[in-house]
Structure formats: structure tokens, C-alpha cells
N, C-alpha and C. Protein backbone atom coordinates (compact mmCIF):
# COMPACT_ATOMS: atom_id res chain seq x y z
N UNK A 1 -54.22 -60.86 -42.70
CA UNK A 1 -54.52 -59.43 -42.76
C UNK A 1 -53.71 -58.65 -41.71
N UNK A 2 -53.44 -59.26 -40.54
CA UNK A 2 -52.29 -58.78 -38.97
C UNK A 2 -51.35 -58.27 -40.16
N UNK A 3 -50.65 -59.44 -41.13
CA UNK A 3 -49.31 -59.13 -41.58
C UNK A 3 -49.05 -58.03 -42.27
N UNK A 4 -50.28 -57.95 -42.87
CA UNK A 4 -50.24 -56.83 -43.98
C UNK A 4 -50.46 -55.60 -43.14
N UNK A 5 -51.23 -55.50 -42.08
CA UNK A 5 -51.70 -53.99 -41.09
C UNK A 5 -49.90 -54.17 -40.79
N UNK A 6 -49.30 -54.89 -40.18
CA UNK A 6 -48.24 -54.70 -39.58
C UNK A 6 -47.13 -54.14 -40.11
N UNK A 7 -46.73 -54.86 -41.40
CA UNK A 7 -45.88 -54.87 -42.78
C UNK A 7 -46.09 -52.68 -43.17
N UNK A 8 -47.58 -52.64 -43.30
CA UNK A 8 -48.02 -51.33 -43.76
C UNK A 8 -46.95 -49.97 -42.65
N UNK A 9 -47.69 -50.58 -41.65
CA UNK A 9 -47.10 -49.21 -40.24
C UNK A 9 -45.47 -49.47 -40.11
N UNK A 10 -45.43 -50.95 -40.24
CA UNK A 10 -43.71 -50.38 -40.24
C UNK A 10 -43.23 -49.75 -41.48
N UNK A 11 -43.60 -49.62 -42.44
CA UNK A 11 -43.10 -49.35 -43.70
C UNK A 11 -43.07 -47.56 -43.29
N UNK A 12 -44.89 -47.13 -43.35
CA UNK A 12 -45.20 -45.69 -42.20
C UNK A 12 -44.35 -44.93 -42.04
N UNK A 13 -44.06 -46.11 -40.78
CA UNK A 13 -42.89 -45.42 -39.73
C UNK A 13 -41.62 -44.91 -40.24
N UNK A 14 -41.01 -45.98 -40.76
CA UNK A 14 -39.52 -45.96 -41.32
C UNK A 14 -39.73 -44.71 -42.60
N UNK A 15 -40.50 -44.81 -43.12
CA UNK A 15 -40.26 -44.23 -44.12
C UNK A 15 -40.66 -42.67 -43.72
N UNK A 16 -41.73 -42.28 -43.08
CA UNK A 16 -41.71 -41.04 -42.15
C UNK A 16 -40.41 -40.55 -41.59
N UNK A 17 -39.84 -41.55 -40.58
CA UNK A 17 -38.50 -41.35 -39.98
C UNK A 17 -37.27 -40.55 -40.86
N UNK A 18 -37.22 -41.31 -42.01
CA UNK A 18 -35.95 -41.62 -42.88
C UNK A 18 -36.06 -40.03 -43.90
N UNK A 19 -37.79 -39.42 -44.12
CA UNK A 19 -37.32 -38.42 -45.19
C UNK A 19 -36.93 -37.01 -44.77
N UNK A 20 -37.21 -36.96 -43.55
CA UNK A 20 -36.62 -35.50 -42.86
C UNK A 20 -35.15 -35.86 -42.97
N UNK A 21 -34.65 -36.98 -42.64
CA UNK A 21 -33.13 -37.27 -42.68
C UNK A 21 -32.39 -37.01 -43.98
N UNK A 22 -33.33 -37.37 -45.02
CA UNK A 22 -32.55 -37.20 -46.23
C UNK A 22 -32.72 -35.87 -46.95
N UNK A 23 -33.73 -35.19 -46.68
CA UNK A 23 -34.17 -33.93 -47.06
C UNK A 23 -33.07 -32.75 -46.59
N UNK A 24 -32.76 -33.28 -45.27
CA UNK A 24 -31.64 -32.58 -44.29
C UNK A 24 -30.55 -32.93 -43.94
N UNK A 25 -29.57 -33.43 -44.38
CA UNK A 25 -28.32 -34.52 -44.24
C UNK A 25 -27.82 -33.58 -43.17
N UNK A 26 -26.95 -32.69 -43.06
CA UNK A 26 -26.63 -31.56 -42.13
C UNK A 26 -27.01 -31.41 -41.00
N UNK A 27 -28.24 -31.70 -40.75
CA UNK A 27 -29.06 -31.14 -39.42
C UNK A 27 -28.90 -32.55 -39.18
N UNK A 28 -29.43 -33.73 -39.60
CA UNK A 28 -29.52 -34.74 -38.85
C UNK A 28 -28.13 -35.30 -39.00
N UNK A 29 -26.51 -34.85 -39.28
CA UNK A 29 -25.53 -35.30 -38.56
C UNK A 29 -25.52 -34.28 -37.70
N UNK A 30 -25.57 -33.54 -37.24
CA UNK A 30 -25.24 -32.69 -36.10
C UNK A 30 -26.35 -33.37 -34.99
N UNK A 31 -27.27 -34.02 -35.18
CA UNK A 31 -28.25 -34.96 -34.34
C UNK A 31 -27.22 -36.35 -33.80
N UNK A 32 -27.29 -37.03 -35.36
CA UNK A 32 -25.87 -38.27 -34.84
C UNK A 32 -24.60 -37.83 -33.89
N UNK A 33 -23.78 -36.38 -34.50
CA UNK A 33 -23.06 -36.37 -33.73
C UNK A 33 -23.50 -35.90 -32.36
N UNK A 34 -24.49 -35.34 -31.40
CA UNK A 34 -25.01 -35.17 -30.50
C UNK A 34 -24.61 -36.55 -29.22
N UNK A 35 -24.89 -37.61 -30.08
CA UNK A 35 -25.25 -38.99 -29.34
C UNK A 35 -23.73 -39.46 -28.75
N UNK A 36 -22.66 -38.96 -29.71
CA UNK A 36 -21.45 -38.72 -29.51
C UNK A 36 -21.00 -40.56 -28.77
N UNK A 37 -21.68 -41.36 -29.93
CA UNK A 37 -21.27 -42.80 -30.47
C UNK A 37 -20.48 -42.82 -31.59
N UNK A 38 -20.53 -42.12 -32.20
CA UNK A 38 -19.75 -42.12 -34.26
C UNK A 38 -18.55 -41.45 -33.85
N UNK A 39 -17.53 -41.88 -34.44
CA UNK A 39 -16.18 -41.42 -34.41
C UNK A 39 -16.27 -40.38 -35.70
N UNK A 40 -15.88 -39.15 -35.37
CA UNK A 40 -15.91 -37.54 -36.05
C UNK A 40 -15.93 -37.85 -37.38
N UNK A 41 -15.10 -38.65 -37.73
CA UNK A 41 -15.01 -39.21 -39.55
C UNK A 41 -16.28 -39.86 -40.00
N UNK A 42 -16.68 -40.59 -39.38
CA UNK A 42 -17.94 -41.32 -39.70
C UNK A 42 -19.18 -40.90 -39.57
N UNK A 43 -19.28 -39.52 -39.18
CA UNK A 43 -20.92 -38.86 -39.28
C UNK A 43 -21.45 -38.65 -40.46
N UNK A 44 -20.67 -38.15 -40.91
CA UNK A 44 -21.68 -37.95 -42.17
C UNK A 44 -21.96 -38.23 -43.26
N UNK A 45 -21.30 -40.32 -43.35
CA UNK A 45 -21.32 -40.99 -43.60
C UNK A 45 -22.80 -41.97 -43.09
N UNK A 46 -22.68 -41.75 -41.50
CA UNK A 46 -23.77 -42.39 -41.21
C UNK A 46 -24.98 -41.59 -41.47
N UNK A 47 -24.69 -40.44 -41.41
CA UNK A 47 -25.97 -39.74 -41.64
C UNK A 47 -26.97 -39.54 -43.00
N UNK A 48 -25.95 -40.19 -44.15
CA UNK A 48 -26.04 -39.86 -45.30
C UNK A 48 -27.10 -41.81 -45.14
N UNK A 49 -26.03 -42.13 -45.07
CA UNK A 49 -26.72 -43.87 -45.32
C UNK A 49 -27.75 -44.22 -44.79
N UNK A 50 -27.43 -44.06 -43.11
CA UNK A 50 -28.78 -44.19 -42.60
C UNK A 50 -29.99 -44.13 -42.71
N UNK A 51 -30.35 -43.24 -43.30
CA UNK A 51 -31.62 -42.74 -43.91
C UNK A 51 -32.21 -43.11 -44.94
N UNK A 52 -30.90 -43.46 -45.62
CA UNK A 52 -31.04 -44.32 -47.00
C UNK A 52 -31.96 -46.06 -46.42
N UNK A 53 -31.19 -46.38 -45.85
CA UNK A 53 -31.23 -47.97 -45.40
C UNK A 53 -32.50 -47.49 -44.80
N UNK A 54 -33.36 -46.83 -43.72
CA UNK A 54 -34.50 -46.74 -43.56
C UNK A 54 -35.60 -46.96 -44.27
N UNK A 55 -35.56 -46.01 -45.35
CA UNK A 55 -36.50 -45.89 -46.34
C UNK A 55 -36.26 -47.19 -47.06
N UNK A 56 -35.53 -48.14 -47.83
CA UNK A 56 -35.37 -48.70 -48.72
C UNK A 56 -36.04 -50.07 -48.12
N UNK A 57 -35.89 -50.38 -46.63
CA UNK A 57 -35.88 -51.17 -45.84
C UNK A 57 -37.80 -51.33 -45.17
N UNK A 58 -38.17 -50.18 -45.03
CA UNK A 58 -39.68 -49.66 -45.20
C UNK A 58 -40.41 -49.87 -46.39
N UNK A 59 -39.95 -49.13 -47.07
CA UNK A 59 -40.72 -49.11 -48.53
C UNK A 59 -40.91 -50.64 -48.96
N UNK A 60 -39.54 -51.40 -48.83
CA UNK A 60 -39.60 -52.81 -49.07
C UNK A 60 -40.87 -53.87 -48.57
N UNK A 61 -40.32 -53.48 -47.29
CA UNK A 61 -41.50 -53.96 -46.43
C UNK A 61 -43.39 -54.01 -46.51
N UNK A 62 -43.35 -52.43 -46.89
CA UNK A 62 -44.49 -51.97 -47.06
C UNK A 62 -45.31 -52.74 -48.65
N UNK A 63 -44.15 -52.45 -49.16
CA UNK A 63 -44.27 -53.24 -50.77
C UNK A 63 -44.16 -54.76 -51.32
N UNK A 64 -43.89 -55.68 -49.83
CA UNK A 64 -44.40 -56.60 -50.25
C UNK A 64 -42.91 -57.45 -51.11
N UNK A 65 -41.95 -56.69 -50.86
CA UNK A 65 -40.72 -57.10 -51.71
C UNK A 65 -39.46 -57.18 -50.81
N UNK A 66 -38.68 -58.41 -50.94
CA UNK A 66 -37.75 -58.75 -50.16
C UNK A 66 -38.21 -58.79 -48.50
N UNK A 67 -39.23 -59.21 -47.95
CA UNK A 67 -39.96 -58.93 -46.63
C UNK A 67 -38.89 -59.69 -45.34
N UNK A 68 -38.35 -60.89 -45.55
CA UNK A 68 -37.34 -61.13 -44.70
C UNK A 68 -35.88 -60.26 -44.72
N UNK A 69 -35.41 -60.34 -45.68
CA UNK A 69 -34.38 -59.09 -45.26
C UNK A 69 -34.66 -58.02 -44.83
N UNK A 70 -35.80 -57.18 -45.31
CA UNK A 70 -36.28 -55.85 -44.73
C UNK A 70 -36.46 -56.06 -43.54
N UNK A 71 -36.94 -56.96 -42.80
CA UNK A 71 -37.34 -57.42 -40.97
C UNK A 71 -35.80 -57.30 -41.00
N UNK A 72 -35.30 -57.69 -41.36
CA UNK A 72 -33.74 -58.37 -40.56
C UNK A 72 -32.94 -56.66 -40.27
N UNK A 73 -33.49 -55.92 -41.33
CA UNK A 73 -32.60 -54.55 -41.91
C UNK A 73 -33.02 -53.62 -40.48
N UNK A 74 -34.49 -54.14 -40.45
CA UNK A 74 -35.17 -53.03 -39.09
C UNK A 74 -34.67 -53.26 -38.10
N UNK A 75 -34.99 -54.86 -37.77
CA UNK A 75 -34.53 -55.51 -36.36
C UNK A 75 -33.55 -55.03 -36.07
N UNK A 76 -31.95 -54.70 -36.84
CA UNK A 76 -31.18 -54.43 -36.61
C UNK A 76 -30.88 -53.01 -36.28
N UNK A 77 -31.39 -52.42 -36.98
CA UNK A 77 -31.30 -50.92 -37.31
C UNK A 77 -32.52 -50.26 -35.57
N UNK A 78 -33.42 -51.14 -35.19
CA UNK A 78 -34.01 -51.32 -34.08
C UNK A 78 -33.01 -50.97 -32.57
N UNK A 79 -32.43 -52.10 -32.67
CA UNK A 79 -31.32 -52.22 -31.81
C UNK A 79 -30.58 -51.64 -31.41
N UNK A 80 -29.82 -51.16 -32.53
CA UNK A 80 -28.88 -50.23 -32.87
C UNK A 80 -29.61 -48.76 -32.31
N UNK A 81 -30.68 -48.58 -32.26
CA UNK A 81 -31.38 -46.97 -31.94
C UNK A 81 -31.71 -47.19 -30.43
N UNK A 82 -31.97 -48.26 -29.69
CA UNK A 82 -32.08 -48.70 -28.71
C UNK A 82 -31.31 -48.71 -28.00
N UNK A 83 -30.00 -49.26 -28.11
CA UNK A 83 -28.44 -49.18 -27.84
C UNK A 83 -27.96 -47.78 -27.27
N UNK A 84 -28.19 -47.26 -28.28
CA UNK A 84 -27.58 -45.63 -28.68
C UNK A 84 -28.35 -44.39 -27.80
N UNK A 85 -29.62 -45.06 -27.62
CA UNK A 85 -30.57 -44.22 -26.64
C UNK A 85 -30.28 -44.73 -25.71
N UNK A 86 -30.24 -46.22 -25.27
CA UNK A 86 -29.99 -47.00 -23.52
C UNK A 86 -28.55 -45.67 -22.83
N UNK A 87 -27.39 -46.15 -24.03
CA UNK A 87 -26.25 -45.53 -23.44
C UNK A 87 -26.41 -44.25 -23.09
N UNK A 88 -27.05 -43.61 -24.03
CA UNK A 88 -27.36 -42.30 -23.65
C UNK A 88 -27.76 -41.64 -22.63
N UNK A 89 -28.77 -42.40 -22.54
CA UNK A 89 -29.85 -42.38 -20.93
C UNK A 89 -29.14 -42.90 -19.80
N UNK A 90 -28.13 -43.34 -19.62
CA UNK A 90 -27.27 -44.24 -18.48
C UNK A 90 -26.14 -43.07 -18.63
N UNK A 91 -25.61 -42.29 -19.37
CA UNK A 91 -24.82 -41.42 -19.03
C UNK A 91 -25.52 -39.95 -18.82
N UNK A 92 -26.81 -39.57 -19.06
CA UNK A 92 -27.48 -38.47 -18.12
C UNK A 92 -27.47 -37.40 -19.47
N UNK A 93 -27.42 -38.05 -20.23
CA UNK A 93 -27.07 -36.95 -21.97
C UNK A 93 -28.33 -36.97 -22.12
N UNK A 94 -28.87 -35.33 -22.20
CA UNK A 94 -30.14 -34.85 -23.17
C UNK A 94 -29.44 -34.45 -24.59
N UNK A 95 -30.16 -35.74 -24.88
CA UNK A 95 -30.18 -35.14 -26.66
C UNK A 95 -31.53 -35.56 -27.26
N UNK A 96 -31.32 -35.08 -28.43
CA UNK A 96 -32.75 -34.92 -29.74
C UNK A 96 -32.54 -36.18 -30.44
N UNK A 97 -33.64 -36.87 -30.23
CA UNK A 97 -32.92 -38.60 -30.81
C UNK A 97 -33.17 -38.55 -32.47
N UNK A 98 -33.68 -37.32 -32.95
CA UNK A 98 -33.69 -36.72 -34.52
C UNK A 98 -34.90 -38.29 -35.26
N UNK A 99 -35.65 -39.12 -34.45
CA UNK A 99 -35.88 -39.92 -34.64
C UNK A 99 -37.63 -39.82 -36.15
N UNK A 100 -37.86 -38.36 -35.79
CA UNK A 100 -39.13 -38.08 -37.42
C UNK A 100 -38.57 -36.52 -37.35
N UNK A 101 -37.82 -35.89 -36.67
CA UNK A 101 -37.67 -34.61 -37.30
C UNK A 101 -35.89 -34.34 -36.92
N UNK A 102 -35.48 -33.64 -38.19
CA UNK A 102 -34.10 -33.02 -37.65
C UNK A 102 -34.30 -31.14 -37.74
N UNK A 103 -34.95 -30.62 -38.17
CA UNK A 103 -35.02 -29.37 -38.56
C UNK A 103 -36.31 -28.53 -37.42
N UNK A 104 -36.15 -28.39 -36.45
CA UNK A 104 -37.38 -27.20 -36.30
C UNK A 104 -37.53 -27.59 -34.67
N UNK A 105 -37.21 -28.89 -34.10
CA UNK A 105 -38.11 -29.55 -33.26
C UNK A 105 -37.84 -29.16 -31.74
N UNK A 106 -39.16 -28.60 -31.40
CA UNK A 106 -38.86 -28.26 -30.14
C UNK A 106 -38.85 -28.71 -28.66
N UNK A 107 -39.57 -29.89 -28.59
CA UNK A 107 -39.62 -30.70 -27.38
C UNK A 107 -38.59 -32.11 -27.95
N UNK A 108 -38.36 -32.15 -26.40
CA UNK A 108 -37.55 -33.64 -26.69
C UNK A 108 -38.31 -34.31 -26.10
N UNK A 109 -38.28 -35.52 -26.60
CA UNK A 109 -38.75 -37.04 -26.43
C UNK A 109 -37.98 -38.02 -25.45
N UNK A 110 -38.45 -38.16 -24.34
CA UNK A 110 -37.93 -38.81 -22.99
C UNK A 110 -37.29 -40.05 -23.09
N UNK A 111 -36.07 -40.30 -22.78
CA UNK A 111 -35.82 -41.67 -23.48
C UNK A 111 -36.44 -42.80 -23.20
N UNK A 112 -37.24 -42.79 -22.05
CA UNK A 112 -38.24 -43.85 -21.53
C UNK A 112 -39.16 -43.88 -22.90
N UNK A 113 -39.95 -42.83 -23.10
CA UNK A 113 -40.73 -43.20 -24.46
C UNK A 113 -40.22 -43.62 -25.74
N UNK A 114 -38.74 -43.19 -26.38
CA UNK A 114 -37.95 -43.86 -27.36
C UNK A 114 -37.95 -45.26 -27.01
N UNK A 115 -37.33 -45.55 -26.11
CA UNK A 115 -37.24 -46.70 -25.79
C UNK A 115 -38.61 -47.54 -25.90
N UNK A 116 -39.20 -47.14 -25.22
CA UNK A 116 -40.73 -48.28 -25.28
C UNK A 116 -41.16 -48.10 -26.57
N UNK A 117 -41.40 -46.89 -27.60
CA UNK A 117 -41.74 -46.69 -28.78
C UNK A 117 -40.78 -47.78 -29.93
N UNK A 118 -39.51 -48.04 -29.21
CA UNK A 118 -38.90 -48.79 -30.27
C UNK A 118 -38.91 -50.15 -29.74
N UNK A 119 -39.04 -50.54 -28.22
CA UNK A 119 -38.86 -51.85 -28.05
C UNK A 119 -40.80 -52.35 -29.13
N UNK A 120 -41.77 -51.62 -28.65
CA UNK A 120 -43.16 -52.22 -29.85
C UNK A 120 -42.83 -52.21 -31.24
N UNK A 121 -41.76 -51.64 -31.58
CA UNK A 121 -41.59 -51.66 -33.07
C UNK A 121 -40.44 -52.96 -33.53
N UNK A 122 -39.67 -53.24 -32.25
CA UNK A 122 -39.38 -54.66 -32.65
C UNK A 122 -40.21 -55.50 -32.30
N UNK A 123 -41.30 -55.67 -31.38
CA UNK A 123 -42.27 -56.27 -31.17
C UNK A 123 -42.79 -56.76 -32.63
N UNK A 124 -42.97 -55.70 -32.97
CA UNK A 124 -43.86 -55.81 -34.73
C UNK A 124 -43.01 -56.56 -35.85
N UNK A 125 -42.15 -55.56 -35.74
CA UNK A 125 -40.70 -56.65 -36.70
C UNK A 125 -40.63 -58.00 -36.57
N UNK A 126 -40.24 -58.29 -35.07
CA UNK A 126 -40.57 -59.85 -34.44
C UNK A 126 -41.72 -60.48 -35.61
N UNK A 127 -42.89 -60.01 -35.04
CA UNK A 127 -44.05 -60.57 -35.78
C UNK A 127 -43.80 -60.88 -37.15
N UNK A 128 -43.65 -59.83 -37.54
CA UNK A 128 -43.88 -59.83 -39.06
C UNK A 128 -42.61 -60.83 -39.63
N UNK A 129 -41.68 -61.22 -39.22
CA UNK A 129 -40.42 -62.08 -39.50
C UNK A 129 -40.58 -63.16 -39.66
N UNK A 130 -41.44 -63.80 -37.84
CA UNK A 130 -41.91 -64.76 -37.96
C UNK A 130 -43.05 -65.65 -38.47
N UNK A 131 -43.88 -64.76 -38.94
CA UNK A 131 -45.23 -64.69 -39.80
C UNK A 131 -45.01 -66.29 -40.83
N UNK A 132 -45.73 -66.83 -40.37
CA UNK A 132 -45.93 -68.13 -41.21
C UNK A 132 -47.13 -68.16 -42.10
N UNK A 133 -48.50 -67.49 -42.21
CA UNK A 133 -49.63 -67.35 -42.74
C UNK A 133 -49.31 -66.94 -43.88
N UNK A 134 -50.31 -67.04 -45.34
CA UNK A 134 -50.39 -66.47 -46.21
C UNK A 134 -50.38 -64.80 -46.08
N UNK A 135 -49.13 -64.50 -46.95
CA UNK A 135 -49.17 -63.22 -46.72
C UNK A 135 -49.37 -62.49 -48.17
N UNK A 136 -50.53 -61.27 -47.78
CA UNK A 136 -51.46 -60.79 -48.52
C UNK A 136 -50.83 -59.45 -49.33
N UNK A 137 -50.64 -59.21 -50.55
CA UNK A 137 -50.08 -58.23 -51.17
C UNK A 137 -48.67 -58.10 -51.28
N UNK A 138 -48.28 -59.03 -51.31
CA UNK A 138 -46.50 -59.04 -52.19
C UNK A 138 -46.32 -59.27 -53.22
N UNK A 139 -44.93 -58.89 -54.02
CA UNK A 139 -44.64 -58.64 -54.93
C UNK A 139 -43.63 -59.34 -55.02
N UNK A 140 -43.64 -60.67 -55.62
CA UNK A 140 -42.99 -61.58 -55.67
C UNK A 140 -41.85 -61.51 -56.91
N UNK A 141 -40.96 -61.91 -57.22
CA UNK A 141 -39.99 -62.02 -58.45
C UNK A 141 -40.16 -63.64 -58.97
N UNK A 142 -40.35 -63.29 -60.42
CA UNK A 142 -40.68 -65.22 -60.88
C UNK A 142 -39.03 -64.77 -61.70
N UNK A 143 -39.02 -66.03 -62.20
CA UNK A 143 -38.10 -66.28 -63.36
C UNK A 143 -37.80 -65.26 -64.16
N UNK A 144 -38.75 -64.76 -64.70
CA UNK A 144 -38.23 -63.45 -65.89
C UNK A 144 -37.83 -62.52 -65.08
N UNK A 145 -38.29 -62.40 -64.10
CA UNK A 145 -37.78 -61.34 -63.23
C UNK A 145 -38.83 -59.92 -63.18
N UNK A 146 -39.48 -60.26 -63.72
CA UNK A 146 -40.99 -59.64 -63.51
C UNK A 146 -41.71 -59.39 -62.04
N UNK A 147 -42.38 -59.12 -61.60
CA UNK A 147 -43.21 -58.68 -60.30
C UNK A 147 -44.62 -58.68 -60.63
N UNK A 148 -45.34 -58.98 -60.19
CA UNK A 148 -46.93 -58.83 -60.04
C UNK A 148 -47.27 -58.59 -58.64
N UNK A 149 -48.68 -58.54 -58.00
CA UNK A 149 -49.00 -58.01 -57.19
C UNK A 149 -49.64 -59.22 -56.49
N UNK A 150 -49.48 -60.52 -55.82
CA UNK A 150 -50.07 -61.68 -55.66
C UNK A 150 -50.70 -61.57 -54.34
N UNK A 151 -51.98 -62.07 -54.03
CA UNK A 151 -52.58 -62.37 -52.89
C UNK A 151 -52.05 -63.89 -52.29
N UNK A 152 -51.87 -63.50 -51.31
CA UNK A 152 -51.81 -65.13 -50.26
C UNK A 152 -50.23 -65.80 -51.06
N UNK A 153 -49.37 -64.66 -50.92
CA UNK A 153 -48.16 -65.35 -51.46
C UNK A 153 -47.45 -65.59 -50.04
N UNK A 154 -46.79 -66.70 -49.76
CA UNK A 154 -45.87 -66.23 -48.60
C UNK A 154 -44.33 -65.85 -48.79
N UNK A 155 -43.68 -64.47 -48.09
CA UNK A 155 -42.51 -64.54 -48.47
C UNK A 155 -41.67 -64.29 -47.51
């Protein structure tokens, strides 16, 4: 039941995160380019995808479908936001880490709290990766290629 509470909030999260991004492609590259990691060509490229890979990677998760790649998609995508905030914070840059809003937002978020907010969310990822127990509400693929909704499947 841990897996499934866990599996649920990361799904939450990511998928909270990811729809202001896609709703707003514009605002949240002018966020990416802020962080002033992406080489000028590649913003709004990342900004477009990114958001994509969030949600798809959540929803997955949440749904019980593809559950090890989706960990692997976060973990990484984890890192990568961790990285990007560490450097940030070591060169004295206030920026808007655009991390649930790109449009409106008026306080910024301290990178001490990004940071600890994302190191518990690989905490969780961790978990949920390594999760050996029957895991409750996935959506497994058989042979025909069909899906059902199985209790105590592990995947």
C-alpha cells in the first residue's frame, strides 16, 4: 500500500509540475533560459519536451504502467533539476526555478527548499524503484496487448 501512496504523489507532483509548462511553453522557456544552462538554440526545445517527459513519466507512474522506466525517467529528470539549482545557488543567481508555476508567480522559492523538496522526491523515486512487494493497482500488458487493472501485480 507504501507503493501505491508513493507511486500516487509522485505521479501528483510531476504531473502538477509539467501542466503549467505545457499550457505556457513561452513563459516557462524564458524560466529555462533564466538558469542560463541551455545553449540559446536549445530552449525551446527543452522547454517544449520537458514538460512533455514530466507528465508522461507521472501519469505512467501514477497508472501503474511501465513503473521502472518511469522511476528511471524521474530519477533522472530529479538530478538534472538538482544540478541546475546546486549550480545556480553556488553562483549567487536568483532565479524562478518555474518548478509548478511559469505565469503569475510572485515569491521565489529558496534554493535550500528546491533542493531538499527534490532531494525527498528522489528519496521516493529511490523507494518506489526498489520496491520488491506486491504492487497494488497496475496495469500490466499480457500478450494481446490488452491492459487490465491487476491487484498484487509486481512491475
Amino acid at each position: 500500500m507504501l507503493d501505491l501512496a508513493a507511486r500516487w504523489l509522485l505521479g501528483v507532483v510531476f504531473v502538477s509540475a509539467a501542466l503549467p509548462k505545457i499550457i505556457a511553453p513561452a513563459a516557462f522557456a524564458k524560466i529555462v533560459y533564466g538558469y542560463g544552462l541551455v545553449p540559446p538554440e536549445l530552449i525551446n526545445a527543452v522547454a517544449i519536451v520537458l514538460p512533455h517527459v514530466e507528465m508522461v513519466a507521472g501519469t505512467a507512474l501514477a497508472a501503474g504502467v511501465l513503473i521502472r522506466p518511469a522511476v528511471r525517467v524521474l530519477f533522472g529528470l530529479l538530478i538534472l533539476f538538482i544540478s541546475a539549482t546546486s549550480i545556480n545557488w553556488i553562483r549567487g543567481h536568483v532565479f524562478d526555478c518555474g518548478c509548478f508555476s511559469v505565469i503569475g508567480q510572485t515569491t521565489h522559492t529558496t534554493p535550500a527548499v528546491i533542493l531538499a523538496r527534490d532531494i525527498a522526491l528522489v528519496l521516493i523515486v529511490v523507494f518506489v524503484g526498489r520496491f520488491q512487494g506486491r504492487r497494488q493497482w497496475v496495469l500490466p500488458g499480457n500478450r494481446s496487448g490488452r491492459a487490465g487493472i491487476t491487484a498484487g501485480h509486481r512491475g
